[in-house]
Protein backbone atom coordinates (compact mmCIF):
# COMPACT_ATOMS: atom_id res chain seq x y z
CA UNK A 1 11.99 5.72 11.45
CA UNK A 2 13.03 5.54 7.79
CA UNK A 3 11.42 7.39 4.82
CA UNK A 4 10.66 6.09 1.68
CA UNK A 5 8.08 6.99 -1.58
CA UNK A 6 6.56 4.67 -3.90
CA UNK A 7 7.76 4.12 -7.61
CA UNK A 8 4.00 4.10 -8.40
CA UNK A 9 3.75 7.65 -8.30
CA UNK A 10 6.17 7.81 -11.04
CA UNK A 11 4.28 5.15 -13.35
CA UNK A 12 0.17 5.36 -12.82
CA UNK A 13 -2.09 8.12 -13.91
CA UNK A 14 -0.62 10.76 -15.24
CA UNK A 15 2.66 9.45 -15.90
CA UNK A 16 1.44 6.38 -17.40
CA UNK A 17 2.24 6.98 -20.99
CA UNK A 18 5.93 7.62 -20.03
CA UNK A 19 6.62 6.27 -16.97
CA UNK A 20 9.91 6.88 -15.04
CA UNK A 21 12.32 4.13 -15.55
CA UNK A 22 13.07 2.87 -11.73
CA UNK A 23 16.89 4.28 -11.86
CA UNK A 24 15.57 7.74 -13.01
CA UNK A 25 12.96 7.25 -9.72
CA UNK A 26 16.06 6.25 -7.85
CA UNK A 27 18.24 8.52 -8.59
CA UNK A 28 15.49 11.27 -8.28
CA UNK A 29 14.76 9.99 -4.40
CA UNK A 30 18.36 9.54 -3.01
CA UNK A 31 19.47 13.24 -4.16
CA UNK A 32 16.51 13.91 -2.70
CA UNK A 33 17.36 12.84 0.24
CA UNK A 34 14.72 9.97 1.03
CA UNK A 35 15.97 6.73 3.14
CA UNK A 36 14.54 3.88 0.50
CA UNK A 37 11.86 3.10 -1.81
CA UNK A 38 8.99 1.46 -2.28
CA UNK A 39 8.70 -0.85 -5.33
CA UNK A 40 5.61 -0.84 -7.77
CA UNK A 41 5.18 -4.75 -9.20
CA UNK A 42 3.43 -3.74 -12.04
CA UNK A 43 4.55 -2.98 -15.49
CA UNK A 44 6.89 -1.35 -16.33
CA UNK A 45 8.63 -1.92 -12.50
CA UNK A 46 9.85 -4.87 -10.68
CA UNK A 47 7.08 -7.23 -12.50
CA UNK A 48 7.80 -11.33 -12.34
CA UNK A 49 8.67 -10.94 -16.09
CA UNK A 50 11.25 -8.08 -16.00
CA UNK A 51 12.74 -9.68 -12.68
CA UNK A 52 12.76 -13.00 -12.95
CA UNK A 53 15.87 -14.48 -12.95
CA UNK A 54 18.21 -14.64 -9.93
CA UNK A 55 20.97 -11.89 -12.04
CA UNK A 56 18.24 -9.50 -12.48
CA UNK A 57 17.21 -9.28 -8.92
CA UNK A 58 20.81 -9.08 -7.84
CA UNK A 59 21.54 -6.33 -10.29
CA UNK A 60 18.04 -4.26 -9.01
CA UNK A 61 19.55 -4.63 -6.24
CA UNK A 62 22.88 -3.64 -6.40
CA UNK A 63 21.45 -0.63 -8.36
CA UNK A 64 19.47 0.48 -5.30
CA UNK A 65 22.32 -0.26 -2.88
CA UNK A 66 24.42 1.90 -5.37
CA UNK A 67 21.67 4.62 -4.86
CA UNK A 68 21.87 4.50 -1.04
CA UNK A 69 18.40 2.90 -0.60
CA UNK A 70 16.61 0.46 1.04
CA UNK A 71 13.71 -1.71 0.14
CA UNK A 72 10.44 -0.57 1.91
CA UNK A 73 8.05 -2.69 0.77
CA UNK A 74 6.84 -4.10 -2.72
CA UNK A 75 3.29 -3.63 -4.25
CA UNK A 76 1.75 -6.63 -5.48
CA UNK A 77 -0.07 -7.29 -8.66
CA UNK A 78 -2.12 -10.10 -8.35
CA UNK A 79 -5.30 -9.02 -10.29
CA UNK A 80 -5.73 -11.79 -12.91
CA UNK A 81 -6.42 -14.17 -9.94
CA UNK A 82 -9.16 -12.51 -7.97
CA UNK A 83 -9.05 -14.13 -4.48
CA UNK A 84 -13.18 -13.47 -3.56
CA UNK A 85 -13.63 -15.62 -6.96
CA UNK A 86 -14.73 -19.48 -5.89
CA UNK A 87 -11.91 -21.47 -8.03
CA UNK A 88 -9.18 -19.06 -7.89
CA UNK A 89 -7.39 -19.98 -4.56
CA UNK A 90 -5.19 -22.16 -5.97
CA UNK A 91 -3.78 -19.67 -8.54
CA UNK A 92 -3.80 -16.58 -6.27
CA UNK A 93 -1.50 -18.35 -3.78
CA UNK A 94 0.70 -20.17 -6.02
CA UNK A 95 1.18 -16.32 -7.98
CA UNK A 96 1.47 -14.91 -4.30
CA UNK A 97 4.34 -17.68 -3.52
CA UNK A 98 6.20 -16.40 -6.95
CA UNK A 99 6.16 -12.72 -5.60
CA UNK A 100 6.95 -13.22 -2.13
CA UNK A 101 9.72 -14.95 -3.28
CA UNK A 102 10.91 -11.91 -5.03
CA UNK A 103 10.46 -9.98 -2.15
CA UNK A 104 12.34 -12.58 -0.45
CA UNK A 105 15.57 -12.69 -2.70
CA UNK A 106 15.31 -8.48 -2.87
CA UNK A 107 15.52 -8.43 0.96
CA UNK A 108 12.28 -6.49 0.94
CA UNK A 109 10.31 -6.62 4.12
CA UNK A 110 6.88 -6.04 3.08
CA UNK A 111 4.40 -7.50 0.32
CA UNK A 112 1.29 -5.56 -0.29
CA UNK A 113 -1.76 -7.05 -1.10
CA UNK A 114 -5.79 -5.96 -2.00
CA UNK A 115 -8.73 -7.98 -2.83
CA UNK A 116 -8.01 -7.51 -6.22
CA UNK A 117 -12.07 -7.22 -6.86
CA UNK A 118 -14.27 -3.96 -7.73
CA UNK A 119 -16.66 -2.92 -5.72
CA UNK A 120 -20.24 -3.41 -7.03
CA UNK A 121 -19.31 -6.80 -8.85
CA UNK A 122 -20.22 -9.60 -6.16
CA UNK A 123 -24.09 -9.58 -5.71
CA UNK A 124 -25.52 -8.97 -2.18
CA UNK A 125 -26.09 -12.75 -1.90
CA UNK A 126 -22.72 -13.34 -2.44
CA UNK A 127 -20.68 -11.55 -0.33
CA UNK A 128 -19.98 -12.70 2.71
CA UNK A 129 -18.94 -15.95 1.11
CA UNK A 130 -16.71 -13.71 -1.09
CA UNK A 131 -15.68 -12.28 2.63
CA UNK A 132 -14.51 -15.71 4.07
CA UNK A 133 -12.72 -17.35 0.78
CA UNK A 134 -10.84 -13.97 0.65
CA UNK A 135 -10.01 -14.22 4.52
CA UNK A 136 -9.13 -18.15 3.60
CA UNK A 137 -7.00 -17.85 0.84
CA UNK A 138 -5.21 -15.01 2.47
CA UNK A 139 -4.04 -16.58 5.61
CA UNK A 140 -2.85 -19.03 3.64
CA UNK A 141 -0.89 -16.66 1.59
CA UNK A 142 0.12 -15.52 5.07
CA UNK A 143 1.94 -18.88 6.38
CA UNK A 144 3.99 -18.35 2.90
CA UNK A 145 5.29 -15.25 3.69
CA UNK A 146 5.90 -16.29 7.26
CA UNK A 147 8.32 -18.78 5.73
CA UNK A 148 9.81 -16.11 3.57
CA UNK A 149 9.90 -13.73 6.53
CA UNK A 150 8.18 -11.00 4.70
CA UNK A 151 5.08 -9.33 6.51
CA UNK A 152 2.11 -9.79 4.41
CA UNK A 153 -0.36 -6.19 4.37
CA UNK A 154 -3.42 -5.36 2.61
CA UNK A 155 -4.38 -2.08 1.37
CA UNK A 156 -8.11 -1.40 2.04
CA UNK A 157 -9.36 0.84 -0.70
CA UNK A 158 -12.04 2.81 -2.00
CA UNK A 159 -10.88 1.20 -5.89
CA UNK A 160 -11.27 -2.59 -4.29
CA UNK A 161 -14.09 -4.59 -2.57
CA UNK A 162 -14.36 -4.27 1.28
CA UNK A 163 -13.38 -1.20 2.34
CA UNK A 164 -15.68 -0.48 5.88
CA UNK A 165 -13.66 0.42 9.13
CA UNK A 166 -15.88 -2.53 10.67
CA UNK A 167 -14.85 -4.76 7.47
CA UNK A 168 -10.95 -4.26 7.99
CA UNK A 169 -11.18 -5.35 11.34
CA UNK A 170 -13.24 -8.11 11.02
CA UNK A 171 -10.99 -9.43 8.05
CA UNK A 172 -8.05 -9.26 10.08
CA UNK A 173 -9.32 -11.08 13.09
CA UNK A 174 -10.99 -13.97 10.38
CA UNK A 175 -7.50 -13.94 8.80
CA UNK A 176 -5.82 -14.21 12.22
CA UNK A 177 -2.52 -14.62 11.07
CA UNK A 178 0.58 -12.73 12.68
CA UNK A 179 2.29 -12.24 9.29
CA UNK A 180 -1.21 -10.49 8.33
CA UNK A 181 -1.63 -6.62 9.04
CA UNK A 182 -3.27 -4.26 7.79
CA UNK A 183 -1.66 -0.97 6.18
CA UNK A 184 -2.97 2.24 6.75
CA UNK A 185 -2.86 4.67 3.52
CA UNK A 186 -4.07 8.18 4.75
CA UNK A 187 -5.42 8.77 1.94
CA UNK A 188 -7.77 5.95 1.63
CA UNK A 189 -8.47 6.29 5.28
CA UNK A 190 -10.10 9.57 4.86
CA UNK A 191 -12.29 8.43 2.05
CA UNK A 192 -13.04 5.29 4.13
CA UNK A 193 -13.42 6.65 7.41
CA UNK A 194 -15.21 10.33 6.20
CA UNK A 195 -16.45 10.46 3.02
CA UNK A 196 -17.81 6.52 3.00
CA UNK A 197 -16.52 6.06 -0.65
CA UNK A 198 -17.31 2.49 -2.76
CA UNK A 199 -18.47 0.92 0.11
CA UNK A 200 -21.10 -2.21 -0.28
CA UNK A 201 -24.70 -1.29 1.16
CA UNK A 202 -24.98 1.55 3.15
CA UNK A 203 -22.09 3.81 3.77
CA UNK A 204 -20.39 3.34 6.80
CA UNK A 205 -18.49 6.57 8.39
CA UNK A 206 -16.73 7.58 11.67
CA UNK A 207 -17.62 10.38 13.83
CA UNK A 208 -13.72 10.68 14.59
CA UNK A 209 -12.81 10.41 10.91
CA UNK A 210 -9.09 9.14 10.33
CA UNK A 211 -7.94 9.35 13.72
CA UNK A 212 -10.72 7.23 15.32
CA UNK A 213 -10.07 5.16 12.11
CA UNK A 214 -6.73 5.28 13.10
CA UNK A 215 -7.49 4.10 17.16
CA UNK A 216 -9.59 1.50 15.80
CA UNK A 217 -6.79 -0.34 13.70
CA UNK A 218 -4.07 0.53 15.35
CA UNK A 219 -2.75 -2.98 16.96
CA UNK A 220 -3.43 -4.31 13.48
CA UNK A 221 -1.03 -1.83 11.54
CA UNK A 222 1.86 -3.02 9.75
CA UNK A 223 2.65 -0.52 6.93
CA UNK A 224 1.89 3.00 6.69
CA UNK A 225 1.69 5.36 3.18
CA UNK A 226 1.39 8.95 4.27
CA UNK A 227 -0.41 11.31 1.75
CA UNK A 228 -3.36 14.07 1.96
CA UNK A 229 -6.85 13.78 0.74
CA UNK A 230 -9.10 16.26 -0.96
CA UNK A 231 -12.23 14.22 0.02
CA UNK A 232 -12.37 13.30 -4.05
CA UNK A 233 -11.82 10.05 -5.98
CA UNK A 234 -9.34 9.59 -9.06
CA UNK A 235 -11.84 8.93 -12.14
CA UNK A 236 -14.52 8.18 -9.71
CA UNK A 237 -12.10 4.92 -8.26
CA UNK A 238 -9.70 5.23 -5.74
CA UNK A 239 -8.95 7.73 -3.73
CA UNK A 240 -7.34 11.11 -5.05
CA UNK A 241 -3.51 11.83 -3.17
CA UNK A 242 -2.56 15.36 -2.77
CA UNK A 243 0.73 16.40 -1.61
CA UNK A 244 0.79 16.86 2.36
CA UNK A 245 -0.78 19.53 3.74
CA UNK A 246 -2.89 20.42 0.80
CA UNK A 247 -5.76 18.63 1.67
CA UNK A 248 -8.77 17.89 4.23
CA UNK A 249 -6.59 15.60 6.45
CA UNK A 250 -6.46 17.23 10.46
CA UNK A 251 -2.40 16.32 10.55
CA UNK A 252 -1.87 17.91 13.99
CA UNK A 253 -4.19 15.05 14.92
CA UNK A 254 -3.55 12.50 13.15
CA UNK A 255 0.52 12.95 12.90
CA UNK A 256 0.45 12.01 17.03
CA UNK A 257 -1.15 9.24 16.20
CA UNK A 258 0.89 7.93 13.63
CA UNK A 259 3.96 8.49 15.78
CA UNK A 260 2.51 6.15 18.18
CA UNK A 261 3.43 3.35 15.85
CA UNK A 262 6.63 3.19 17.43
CA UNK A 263 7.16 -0.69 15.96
CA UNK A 264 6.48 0.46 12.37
CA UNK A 265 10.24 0.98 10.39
CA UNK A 266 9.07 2.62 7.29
CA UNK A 267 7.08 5.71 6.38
CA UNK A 268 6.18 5.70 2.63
CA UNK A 269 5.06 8.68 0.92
CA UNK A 270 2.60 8.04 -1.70
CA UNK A 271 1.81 10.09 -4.45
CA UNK A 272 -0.28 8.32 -6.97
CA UNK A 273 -1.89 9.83 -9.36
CA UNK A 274 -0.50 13.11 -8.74
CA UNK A 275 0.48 15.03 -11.67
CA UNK A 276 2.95 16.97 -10.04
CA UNK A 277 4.66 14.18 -8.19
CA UNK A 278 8.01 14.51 -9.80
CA UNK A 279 8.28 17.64 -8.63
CA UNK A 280 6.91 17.59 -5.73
CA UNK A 281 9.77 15.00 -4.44
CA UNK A 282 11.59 17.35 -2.24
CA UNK A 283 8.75 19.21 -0.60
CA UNK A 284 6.79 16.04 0.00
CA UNK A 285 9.95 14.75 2.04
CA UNK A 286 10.09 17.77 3.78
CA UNK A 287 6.90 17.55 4.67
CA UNK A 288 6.35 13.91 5.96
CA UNK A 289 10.08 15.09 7.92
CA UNK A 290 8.28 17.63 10.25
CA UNK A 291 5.17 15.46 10.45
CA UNK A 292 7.41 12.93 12.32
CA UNK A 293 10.23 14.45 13.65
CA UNK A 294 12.78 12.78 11.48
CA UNK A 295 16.09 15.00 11.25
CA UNK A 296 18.33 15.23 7.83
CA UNK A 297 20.22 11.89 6.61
């Protein structure tokens, strides 16, 4: 089990009028002690523009081998070609293709993905055509990452359209590729699984909260993000990440559970949105160490 944290944390929200450059984040997360990193693909990070020659990517990546750390997983940003849009297929995958092959020549493992849509903005009569052109268009994005060999997972969100515990399951079986999983943000599954948050039509919630949430997905897992939830959402969008521990998440439950994942190599801590985050580095490895048992590196 390897540890990393997302270079989001230092670039959204808060820190979004002066974001951390990613050697500052680097440099910040090996003395730190973490194992790797997770990259943000939006601006100012490892975007298509900023990283797109063959040099560049070599150079990010000597940088990070000069830091110590690996590549968990890179977050896609893919939201000028709405996938649940009829006509966009076509440029979704062919901007997917460009990014997985980034992810590709990085050595990254993972490519993140959501359904780049808001909640509220396809019509009731609508959506479950919206459903099956995203489930489509993303198994065909799927077969391209198989031929990169980079696992292809979508973060289900209160901030994006389809976000039910039945509706990630059912998308991944409609999908029903093997280089399709689903990851499993904390976070989001507490405001998914409890609170019902964004959800189209009536709210759907789990009597076990985040750990039936967790049973439920569980073969369908592929990346994790491990962060607390205060039950809230960020400007009334996605779901608010507090440090670990300092929220409403049961961890002596859910931790157990998490550790079950035995196939799952990297653990990324996500801090988005969180004010503090750059100083919260140390403590929030610390903490996601004695969730899973991992000793000092």
């Amino acid at each position: 089990m390897k540890l990393s944290m997302g270079s989001w944390s230092f670039a959204f929200g808060p820190f979004a009028g002066s974001p951390k450059t990613m050697e500052e984040i680097a440099s910040r997360l090996s003395a730190a002690g973490f194992d790797g990193i997770e990259l943000n693909g939006y601006p100012p990070h490892v975007t298509l523009e900023k990283y797109g020659t063959a040099e560049a990517r070599a150079g990010l990546r000597r940088m990070l081998d000069g830091y110590g750390l690996g590549i968990s997983g890179y977050s896609s940003d893919l939201g000028a070609h709405s996938p649940t849009v009829a006509g966009n297929r076509k440029s979704y995958v062919e901007e997917f293709q460009r990014q997985v092959e980034l992810c590709h020549e990085l050595g990254c493992p993972m490519i993140r993905v959501d359904s780049s849509t808001a909640p509220g903005s396809v019509p009731d009569e609508e959506y479950e055509a919206a459903f099956h052109r995203l489930a489509e268009t993303w198994r065909e994005c799927a077969d391209h990452a198989r031929q990169a060999q980079v696992l292809m997972t979508w973060e289900f969100e209160p901030g994006f359209l389809i976000n039910k515990p039945s509706e990630v399951l059912k998308m991944h079986t409609l999908v029903g590729h093997p280089w399709f999983r689903v990851m499993f943000d904390t976070a989001h599954a507490y405001m998914c699984g409890v609170v019902g948050a964004r959800q189209h039509g009536e709210p759907e919630v789990l009597e076990g909260g985040v750990v039936e949430l967790l049973e439920k997905l569980h073969d369908t897992i592929g990346a994790v993000h491990v962060i607390d939830s205060d039950g809230t959402l960020y400007c009334d969008e996605t779901s608010t990440h507090v440090p670990i521990g300092q929220g409403l998440i049961d961890w002596e439950k859910t931790a157990p559970k998490l550790r079950a994942l035995s196939r799952i190599e990297w653990w990324c801590v996500d801090l988005c949105f969180c004010a503090e985050a750059w100083e919260k580095v140390e403590e929030s490895l610390a903490a996601a160490r004695a969730l899973f048992e991992v000793p000092m590196r």
